[in-house]
C-alpha atoms as a PDB file:
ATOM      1  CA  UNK A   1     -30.436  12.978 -16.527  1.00  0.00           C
ATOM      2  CA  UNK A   2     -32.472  11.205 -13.781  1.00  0.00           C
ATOM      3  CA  UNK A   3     -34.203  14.280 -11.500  1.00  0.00           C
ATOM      4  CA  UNK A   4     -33.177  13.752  -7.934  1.00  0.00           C
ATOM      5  CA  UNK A   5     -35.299  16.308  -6.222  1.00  0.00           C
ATOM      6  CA  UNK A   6     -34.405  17.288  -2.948  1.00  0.00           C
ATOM      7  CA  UNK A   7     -31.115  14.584  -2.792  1.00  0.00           C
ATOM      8  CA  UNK A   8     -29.766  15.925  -5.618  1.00  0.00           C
ATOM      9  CA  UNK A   9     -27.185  17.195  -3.300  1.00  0.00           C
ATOM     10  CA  UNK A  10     -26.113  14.730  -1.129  1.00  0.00           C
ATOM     11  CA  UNK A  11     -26.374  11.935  -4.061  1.00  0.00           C
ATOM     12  CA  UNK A  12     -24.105  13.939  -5.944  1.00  0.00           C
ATOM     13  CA  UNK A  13     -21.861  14.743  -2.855  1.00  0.00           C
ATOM     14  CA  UNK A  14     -21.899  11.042  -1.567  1.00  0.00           C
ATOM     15  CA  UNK A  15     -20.389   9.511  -5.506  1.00  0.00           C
ATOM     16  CA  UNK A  16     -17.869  12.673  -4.479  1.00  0.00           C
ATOM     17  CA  UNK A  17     -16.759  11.597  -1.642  1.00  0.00           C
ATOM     18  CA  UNK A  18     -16.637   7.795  -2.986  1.00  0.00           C
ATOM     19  CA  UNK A  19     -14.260   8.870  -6.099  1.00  0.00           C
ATOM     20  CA  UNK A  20     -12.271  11.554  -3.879  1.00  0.00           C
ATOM     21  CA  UNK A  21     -11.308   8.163  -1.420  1.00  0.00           C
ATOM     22  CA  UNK A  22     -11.066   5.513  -4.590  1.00  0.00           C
ATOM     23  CA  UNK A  23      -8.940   7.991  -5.959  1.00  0.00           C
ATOM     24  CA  UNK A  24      -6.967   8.221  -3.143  1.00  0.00           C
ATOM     25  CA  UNK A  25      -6.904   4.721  -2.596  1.00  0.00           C
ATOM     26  CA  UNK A  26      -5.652   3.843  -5.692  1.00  0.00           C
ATOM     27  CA  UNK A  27      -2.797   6.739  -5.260  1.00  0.00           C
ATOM     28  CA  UNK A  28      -1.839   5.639  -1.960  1.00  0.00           C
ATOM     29  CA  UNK A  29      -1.266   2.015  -3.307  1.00  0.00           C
ATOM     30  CA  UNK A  30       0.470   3.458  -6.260  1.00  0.00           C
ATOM     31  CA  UNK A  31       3.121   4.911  -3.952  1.00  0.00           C
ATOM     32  CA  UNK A  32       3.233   2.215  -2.249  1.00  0.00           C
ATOM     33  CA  UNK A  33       4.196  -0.002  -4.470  1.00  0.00           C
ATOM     34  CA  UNK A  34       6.795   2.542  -5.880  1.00  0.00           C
ATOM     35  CA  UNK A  35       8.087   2.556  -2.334  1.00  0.00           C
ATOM     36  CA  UNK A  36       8.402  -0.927  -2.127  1.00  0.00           C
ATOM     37  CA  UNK A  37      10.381  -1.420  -5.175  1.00  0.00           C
ATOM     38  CA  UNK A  38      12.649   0.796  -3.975  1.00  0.00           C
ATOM     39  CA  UNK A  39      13.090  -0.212  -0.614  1.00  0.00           C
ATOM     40  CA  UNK A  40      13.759  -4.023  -2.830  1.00  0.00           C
ATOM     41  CA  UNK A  41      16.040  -2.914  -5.137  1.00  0.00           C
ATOM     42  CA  UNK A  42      18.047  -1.417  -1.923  1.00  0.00           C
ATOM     43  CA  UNK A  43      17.765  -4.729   0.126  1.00  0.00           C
ATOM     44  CA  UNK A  44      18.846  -6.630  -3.267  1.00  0.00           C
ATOM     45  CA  UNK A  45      21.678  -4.371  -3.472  1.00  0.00           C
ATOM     46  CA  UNK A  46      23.029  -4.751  -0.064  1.00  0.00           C
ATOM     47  CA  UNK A  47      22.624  -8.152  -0.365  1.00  0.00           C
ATOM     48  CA  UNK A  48      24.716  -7.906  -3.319  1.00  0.00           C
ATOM     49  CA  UNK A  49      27.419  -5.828  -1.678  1.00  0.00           C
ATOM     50  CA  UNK A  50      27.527  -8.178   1.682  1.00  0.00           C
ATOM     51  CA  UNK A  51      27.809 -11.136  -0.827  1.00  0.00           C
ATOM     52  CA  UNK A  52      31.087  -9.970  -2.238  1.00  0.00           C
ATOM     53  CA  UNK A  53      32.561  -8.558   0.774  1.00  0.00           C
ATOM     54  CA  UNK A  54      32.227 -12.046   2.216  1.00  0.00           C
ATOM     55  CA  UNK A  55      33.985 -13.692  -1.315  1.00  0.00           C
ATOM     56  CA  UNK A  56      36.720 -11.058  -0.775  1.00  0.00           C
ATOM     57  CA  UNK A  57      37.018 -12.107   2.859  1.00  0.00           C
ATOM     58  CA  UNK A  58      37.078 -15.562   2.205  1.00  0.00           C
ATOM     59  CA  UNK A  59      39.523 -15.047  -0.801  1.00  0.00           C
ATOM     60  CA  UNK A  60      42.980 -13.894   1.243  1.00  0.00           C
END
């Protein structure tokens, strides 16, 4: 291992802190995404729903 001396510590802290916030970054687009699907799968079926009440409408 490479000897950092004195910055051992805030070398070691600062790649820390950078894969603590990729981390989170990568969670937080994660959910995201999950969040999104949903909320399109919803829209889709609503869609879906105001499509066939307006068949149903138009059929009597």
């Amino acid at each position: 291992m490479v000897d950092l001396g004195k910055y051992a510590v805030p070398v070691i802290g600062s790649y820390v802190a950078s894969l603590a916030l990729l981390a989170a970054l990568v969670g937080l687009t994660v959910w995201q995404g999950a969040r999104m699907v949903r909320a399109l799968r919803q829209a889709e079926a609503d869609a879906e729903a105001a499509a066939q009440a307006t068949e149903t409408d138009h059929a009597h």
